[in-house]
Protein backbone atom coordinates (compact mmCIF):
# COMPACT_ATOMS: atom_id res chain seq x y z
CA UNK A 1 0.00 0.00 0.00
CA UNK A 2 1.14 3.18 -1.11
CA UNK A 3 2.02 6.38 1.61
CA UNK A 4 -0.43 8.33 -0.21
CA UNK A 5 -2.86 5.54 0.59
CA UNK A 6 -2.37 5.64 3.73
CA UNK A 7 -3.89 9.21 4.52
CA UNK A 8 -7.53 9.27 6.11
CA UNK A 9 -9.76 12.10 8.26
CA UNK A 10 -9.43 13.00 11.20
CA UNK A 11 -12.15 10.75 13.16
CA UNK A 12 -11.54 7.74 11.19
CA UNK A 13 -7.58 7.82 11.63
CA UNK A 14 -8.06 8.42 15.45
CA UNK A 15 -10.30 5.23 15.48
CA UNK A 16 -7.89 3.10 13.72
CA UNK A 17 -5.42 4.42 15.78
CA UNK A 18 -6.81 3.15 18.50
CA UNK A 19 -8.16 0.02 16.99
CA UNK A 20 -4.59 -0.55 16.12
CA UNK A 21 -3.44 -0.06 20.26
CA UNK A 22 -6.17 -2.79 21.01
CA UNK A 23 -4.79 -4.92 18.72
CA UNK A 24 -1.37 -4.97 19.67
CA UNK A 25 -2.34 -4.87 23.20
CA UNK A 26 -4.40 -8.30 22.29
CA UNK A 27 -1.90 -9.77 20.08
CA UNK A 28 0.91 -9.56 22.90
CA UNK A 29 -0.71 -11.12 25.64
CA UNK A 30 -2.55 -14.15 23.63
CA UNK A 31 1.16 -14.87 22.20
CA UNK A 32 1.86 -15.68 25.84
CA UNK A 33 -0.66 -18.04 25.41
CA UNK A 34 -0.28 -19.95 22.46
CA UNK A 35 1.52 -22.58 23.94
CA UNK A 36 -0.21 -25.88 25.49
CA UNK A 37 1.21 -26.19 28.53
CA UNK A 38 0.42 -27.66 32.30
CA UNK A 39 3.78 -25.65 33.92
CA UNK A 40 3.76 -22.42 36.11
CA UNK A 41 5.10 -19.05 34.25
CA UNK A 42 8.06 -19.25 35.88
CA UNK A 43 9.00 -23.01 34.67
CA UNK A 44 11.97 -22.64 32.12
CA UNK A 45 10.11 -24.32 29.25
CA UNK A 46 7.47 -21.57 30.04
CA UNK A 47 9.58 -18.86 29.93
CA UNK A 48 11.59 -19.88 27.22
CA UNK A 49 8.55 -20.69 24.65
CA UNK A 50 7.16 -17.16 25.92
CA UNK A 51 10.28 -15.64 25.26
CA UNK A 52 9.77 -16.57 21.38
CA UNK A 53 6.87 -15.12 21.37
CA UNK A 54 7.44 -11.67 22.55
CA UNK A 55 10.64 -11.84 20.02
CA UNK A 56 8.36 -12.63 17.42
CA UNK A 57 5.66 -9.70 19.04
CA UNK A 58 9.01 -7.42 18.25
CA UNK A 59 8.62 -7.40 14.28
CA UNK A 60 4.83 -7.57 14.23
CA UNK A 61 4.35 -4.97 16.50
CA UNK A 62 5.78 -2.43 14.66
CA UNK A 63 3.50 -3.24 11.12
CA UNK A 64 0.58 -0.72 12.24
CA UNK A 65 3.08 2.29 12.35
CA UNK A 66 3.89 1.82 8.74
CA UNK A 67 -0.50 0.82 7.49
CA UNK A 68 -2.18 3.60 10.07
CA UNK A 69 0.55 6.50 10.03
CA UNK A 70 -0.32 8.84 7.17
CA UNK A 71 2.19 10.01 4.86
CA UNK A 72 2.64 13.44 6.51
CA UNK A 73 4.39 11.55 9.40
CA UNK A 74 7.22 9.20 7.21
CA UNK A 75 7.82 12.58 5.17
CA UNK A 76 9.01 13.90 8.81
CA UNK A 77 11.01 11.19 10.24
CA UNK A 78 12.56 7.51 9.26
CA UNK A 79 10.32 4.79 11.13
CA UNK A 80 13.33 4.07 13.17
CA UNK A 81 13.58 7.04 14.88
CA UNK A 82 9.66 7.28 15.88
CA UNK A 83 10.53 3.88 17.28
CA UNK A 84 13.02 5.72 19.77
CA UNK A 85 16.19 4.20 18.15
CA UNK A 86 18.26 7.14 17.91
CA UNK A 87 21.83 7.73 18.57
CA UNK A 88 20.84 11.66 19.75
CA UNK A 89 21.12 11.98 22.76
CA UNK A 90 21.54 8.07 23.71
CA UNK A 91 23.89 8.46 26.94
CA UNK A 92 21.34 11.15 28.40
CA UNK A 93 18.53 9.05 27.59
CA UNK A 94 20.25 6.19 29.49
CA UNK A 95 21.68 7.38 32.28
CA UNK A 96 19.21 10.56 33.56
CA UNK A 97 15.80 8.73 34.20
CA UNK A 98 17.36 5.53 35.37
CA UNK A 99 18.91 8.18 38.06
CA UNK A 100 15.52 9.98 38.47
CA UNK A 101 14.25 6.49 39.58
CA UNK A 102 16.22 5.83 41.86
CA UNK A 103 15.48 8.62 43.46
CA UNK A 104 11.86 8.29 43.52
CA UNK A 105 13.26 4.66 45.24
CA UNK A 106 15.36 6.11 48.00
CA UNK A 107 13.49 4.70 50.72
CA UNK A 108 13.60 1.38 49.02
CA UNK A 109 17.03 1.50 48.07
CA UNK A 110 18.40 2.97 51.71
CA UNK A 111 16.45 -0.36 53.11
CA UNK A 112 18.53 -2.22 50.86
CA UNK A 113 21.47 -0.17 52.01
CA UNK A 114 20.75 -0.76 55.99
CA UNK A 115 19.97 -4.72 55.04
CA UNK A 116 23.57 -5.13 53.47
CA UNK A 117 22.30 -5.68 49.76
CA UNK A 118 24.65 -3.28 48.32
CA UNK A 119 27.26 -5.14 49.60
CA UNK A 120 26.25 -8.31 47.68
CA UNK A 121 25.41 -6.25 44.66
CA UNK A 122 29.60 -5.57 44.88
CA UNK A 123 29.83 -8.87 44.43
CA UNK A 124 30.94 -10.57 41.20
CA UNK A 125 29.74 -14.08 41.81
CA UNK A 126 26.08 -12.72 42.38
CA UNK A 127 25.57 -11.08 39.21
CA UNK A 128 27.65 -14.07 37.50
CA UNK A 129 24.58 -16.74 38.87
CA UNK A 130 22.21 -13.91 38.01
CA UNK A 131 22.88 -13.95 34.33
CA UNK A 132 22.66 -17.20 33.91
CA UNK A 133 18.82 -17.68 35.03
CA UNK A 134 16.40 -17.43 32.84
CA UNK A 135 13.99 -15.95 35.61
CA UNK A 136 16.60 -12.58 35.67
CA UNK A 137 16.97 -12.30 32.16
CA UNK A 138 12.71 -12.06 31.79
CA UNK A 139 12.53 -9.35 34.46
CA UNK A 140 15.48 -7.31 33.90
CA UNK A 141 15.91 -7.45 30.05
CA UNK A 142 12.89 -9.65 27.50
CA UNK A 143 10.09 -8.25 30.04
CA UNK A 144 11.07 -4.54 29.98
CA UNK A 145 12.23 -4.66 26.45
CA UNK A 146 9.21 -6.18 24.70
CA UNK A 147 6.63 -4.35 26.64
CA UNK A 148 7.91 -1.04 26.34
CA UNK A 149 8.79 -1.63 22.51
CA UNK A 150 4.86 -2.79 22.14
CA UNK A 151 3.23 -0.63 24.54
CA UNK A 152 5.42 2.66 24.46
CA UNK A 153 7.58 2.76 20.92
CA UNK A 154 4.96 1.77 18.71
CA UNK A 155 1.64 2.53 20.54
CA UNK A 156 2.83 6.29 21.03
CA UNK A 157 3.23 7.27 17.72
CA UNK A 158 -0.44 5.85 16.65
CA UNK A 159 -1.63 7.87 19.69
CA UNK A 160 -0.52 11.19 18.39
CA UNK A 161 -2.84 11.26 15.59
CA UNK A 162 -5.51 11.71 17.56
CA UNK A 163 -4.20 13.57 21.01
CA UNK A 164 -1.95 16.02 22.08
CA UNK A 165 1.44 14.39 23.93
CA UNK A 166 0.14 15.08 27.12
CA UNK A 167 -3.11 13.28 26.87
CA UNK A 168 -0.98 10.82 24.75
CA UNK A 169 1.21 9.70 27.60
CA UNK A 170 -2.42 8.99 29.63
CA UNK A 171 -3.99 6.93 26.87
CA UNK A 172 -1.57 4.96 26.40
CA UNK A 173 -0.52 2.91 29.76
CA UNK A 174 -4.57 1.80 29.59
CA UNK A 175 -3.87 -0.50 27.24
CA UNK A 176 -0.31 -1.48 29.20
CA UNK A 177 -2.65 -1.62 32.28
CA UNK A 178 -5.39 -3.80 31.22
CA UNK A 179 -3.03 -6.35 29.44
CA UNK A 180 -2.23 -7.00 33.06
CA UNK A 181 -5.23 -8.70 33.62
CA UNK A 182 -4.19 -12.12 32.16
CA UNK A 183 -2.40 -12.70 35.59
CA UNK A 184 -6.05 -13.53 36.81
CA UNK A 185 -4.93 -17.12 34.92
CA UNK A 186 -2.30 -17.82 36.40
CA UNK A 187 -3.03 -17.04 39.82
CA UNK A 188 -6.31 -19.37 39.98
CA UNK A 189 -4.14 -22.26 38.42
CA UNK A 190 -1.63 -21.83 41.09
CA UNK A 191 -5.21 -22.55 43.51
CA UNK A 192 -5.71 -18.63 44.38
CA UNK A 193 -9.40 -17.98 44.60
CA UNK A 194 -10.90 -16.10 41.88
CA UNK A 195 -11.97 -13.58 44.26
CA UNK A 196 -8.41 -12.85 45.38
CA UNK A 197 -7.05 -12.42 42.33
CA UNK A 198 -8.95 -10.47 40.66
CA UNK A 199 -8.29 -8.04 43.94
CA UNK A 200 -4.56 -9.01 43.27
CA UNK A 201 -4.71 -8.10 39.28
CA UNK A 202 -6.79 -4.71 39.81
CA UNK A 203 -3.75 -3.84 42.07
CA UNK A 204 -1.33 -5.07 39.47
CA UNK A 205 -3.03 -3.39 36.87
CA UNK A 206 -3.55 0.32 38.82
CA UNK A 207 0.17 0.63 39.63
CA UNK A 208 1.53 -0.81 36.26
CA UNK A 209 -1.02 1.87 34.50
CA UNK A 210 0.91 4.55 36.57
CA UNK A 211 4.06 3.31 35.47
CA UNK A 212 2.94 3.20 32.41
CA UNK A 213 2.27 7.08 32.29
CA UNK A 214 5.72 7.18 33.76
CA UNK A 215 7.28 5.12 31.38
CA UNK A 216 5.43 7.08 27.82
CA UNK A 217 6.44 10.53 30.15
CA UNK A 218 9.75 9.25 30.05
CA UNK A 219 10.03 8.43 26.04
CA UNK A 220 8.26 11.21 24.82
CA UNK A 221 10.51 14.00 26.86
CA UNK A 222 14.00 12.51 26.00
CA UNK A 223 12.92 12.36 22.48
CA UNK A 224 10.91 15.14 20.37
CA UNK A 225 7.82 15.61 18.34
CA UNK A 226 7.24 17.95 15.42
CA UNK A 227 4.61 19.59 14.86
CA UNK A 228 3.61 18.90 11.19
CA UNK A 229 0.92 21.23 10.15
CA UNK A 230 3.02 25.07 11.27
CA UNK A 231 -0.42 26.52 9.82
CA UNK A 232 -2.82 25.71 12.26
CA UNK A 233 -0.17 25.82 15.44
CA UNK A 234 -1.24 29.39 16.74
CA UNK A 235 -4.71 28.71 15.91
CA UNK A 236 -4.55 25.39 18.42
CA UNK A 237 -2.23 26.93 21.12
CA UNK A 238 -4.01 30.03 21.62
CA UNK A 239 -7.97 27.58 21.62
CA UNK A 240 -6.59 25.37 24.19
CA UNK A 241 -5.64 28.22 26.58
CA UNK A 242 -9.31 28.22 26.59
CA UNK A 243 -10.72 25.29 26.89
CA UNK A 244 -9.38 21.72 28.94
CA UNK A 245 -7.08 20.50 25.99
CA UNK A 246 -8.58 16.96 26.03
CA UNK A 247 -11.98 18.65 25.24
CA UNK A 248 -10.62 20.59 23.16
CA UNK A 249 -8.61 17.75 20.95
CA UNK A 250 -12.31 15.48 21.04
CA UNK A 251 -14.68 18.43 19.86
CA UNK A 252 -11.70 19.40 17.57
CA UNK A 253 -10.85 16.22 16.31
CA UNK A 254 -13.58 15.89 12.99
CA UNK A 255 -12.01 19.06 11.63
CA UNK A 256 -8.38 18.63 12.21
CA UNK A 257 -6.10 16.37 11.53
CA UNK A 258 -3.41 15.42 14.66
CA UNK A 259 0.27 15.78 13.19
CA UNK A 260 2.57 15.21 15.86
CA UNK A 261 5.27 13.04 14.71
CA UNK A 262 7.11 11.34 18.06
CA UNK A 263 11.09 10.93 18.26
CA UNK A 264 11.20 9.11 21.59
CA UNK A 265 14.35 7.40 23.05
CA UNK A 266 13.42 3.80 23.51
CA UNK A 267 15.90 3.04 26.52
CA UNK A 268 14.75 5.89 28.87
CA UNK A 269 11.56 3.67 29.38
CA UNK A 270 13.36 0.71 28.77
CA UNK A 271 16.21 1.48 31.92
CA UNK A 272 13.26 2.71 33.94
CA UNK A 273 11.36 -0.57 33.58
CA UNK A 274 14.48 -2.61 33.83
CA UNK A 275 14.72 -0.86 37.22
CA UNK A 276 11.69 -1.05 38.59
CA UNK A 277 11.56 -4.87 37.76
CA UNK A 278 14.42 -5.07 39.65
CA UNK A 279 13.03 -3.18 43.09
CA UNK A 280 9.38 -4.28 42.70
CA UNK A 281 7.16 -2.65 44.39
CA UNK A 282 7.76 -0.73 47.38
CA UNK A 283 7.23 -2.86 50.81
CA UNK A 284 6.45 -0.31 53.71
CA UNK A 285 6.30 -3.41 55.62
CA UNK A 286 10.00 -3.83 56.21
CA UNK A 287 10.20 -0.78 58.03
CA UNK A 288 7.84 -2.41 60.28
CA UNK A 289 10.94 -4.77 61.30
CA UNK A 290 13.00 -1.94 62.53
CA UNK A 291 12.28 -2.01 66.74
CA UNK A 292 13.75 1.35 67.02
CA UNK A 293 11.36 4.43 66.54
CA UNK A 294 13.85 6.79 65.36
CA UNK A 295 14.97 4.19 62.94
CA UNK A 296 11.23 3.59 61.38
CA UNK A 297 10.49 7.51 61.45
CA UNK A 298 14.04 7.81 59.51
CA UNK A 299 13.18 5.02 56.74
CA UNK A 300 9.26 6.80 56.46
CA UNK A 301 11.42 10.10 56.01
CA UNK A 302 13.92 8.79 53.19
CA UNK A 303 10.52 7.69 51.16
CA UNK A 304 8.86 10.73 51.93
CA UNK A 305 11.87 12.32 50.80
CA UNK A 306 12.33 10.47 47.78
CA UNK A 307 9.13 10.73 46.26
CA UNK A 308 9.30 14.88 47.17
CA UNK A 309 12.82 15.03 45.22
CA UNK A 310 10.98 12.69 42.07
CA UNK A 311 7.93 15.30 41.84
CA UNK A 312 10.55 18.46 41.89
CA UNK A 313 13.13 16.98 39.65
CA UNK A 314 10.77 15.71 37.22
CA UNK A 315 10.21 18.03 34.76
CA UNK A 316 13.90 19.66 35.41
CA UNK A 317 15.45 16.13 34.97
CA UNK A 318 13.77 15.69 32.07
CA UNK A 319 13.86 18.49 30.04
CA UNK A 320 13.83 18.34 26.37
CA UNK A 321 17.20 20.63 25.79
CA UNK A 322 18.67 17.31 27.88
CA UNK A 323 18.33 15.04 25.32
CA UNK A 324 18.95 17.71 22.24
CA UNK A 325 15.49 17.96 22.08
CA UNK A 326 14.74 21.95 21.38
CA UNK A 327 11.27 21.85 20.34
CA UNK A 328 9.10 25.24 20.07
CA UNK A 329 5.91 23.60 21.06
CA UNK A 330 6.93 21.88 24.50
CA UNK A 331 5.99 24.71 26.69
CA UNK A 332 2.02 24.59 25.33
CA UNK A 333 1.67 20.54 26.33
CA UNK A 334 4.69 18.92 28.55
């Protein structure tokens, strides 16, 4: 199919669009599930047989970029670079959000600290029989890379035909969220009561879908979007000023076409992830073990301090002149 093929309104590209999300969404999780088999998810034969299907997920999930993007979006940028592969900008991309999460993770990590994990972490031998399970290599590296490559690099870029980045990076973890659900499975085969987890997977799914705003924050700062249609840029800024700018975008969205073309960095999710997969969610119930009072106060401190520093440093920490991203439109939406 030809570029000039590819072009549609307004309303019916921003259904396909999102059409497209489902899909991929769909696709993903039932490839976890294409294999017959009686084991637990964290059996190697499990995890191997799903790691050949998220490698295949890799090159499908990619296909609705180049059949739903219009031609107004490949005349702007290679494929591969609204994918997030870039070399621009690479060792900022890396190395500043993986530090911003840590600090969101202070309390965590100075738990760590006071338990004597960093001192095995110095350790050769531990990451040695680390890299040689297959358990580590799902959470730290096939996990994190295939679901932000599906749900962040090319969901994102389908997204911004029909919102703005900022109501892009909201959109778009409902779909990481959701996908969540097929935990539910698992859990009742391993004899958990339906009841429980379901309660489990709705908690699963809430903080993944925050992450998941994280994580599309993340890739859409350290890369850049251009604006594709100059003419009608006033016209839009000055309106949403006005109005709530998702309103806006929906009553807006029959007469205008979105052209936002995304340049994300695909490891500044990607680290993140890998990061957070490592931590896991935060246990408040360690501090618990602490007998001293000053000592529990002091731990509730470090994450009350952590997640202050995370909210101020933020948008600072992530700005787009970082990343040699010096777009004239990021004031109006990130």
């Amino acid at each position: 199919m030809e570029a000039a093929d590819r072009s549609t309104d307004g309303s019916a590209g921003c259904a396909t669009a999102i059409l497209a999300c489902l899909a991929l969404s769909t696709a993903y999780v039932a490839s976890l599930y294409v294999w017959s088999t009686s084991q637990s998810r964290e059996h190697p034969s499990t995890i191997k047989k799903r790691f050949f299907s998220v490698f295949v997920m890799t090159f499908v999930s990619p296909a609705p970029l180049y059949f739903v993007l219009n031609n107004r979006e490949f005349q702007q940028a290679t494929i591969w670079e609204m994918l997030g592969l870039r070399w621009t900008g690479l060792v900022q991309a890396t190395v500043i959000p993986l530090v911003l999460t840590m600090i969101l993770f202070l309390g965590p990590l100075s738990l760590q600290g006071f338990s004597g994990l960093w001192r095995l972490y110095t350790e050769p031998m531990y990451w040695l029989i680390s890299v040689q399970t297959l358990t580590w290599w799902r959470n730290q590296v096939v996990a994190p890379l295939s679901e932000e490559w599906t749900f962040r690099a090319c969901m994102l870029p389908l997204l911004l035909q029909c919102f703005t980045p900022t109501t892009a990076i909201f959109v778009c973890p409902l779909f990481f969220g959701i996908a969540h659900f097929h935990h539910i499975v698992e859990r009742v085969k391993m004899g958990v009561s339906l009841k429980h987890a379901l309660l489990i997977s709705c908690f699963q799914s809430a903080y993944t879908t925050l992450f998941g705003a994280y994580a599309a924050f993340l890739f859409v700062r350290t890369g850049g979007i251009i604006f594709t249609s100059f003419s009608y840029f006033r016209y839009i800024c000055e309106v949403s000023t006005k109005f709530f700018v998702i309103n806006f975008f929906f009553f807006f969205f029959n007469k205008f076409q979105f052209m936002f073309v995304l340049l994300g960095h695909f490891i500044a999710p990607f680290a993140a992830h890998s990061f957070c997969n490592h931590m896991g969610f935060p246990d408040l119930s360690e501090i618990a073990a602490y007998k001293d009072p000053l000592q529990r106060v002091g731990l509730i401190c470090l994450f009350v301090i952590g997640l202050i520093a995370w909210c101020l440093l933020l948008m600072p920490m992530t700005h787009p002149s970082l990343f040699n991203n010096n777009l004239f439109w990021t004031k109006y939406f990130i």
